[in-house]
Protein backbone atom coordinates (compact mmCIF):
# COMPACT_ATOMS: atom_id res chain seq x y z
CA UNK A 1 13.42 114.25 129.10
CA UNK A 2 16.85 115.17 127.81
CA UNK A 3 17.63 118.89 129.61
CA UNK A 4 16.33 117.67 132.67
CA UNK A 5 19.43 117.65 135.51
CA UNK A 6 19.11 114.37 135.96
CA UNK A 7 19.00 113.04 132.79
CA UNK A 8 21.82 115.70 132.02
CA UNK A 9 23.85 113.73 134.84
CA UNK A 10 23.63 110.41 133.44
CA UNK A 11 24.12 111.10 129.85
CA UNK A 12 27.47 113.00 131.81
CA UNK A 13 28.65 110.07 133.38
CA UNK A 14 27.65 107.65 130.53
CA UNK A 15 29.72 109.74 128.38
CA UNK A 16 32.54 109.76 130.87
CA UNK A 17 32.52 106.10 131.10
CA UNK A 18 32.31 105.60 127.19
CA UNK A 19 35.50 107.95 126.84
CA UNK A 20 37.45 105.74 129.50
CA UNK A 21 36.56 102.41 127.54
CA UNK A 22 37.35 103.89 124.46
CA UNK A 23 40.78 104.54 126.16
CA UNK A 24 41.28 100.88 127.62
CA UNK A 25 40.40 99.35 124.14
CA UNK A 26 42.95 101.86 122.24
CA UNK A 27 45.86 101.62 125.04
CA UNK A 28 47.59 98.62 123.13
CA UNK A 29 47.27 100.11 119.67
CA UNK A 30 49.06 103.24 120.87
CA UNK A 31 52.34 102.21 123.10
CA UNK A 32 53.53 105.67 123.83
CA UNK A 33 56.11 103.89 126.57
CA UNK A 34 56.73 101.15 124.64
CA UNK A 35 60.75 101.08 123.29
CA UNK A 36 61.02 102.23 119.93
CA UNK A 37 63.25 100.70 117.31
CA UNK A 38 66.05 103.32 116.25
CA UNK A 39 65.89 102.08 113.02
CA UNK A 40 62.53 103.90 111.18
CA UNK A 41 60.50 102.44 107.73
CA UNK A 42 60.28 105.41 104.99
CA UNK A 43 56.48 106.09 106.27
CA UNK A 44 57.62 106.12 109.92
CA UNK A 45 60.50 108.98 109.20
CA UNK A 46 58.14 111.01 107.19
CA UNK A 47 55.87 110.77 110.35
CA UNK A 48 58.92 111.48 112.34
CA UNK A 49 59.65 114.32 109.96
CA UNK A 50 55.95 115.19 109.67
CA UNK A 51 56.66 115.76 105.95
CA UNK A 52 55.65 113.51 102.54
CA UNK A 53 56.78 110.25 101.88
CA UNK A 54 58.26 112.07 99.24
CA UNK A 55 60.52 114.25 100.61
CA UNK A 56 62.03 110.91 102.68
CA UNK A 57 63.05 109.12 99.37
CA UNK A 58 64.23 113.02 98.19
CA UNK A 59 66.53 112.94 101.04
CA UNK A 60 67.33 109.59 100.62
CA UNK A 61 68.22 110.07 96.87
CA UNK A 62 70.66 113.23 97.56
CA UNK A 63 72.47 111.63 100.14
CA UNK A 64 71.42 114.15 103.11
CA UNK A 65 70.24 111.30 105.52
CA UNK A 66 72.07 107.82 105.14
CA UNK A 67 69.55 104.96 104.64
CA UNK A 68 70.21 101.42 105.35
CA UNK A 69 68.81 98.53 103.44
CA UNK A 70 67.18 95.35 104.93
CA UNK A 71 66.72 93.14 102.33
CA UNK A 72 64.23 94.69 100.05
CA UNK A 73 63.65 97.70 103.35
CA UNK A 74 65.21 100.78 103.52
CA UNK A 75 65.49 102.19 107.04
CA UNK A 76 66.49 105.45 108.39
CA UNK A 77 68.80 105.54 111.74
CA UNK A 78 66.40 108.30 113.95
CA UNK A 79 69.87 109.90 114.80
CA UNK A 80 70.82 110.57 111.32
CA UNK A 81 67.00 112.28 110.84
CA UNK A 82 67.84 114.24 113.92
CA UNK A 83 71.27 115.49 112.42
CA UNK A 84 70.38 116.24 109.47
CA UNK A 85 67.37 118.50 111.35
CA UNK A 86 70.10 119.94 113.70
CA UNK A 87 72.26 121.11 110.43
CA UNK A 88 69.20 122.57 108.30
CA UNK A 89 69.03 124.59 111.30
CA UNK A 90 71.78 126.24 111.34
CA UNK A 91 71.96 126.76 107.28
């Protein structure tokens, strides 16, 4: 009976309640106010960056953003990724 108003209703509100458990389930996956490390991974700063992997180690390589090393890690300060932004800027 699907285009009936009733039905419509339901398969509304089912929907609705499908979207908010989807929600609860994902909430700890996603941490938007969770405190985030200053210190990024190569894959995190190309996220940051929203550019290839590539380009991170590129930068890296040339010297235009300082990376750090962990042990066998390299990390990227989120301030020096911001910098370096704020100067291509203005080039």
């Amino acid at each position: 009976m699907p285009g009936s108003p009733i039905v419509d209703a339901l398969l509304s509100e089912l929907d609705e309640v499908a979207r908010r458990r989807l929600a609860d389930m994902l909430a700890p996956y996603l941490e938007h106010d969770a405190p985030t490390s200053p210190l990024l991974t190569a894959d995190e700063a190309a996220a940051y960056l929203r550019c290839d992997r590539r380009r991170v180690w590129d930068l890296v390589r040339t010297k235009a953003v300082p990376a750090r090393r962990d042990g066998r890690r390299v990390l990227l300060h989120r301030d020096d990724l911001d910098a370096y932004l704020t100067t291509r800027d203005h080039t």
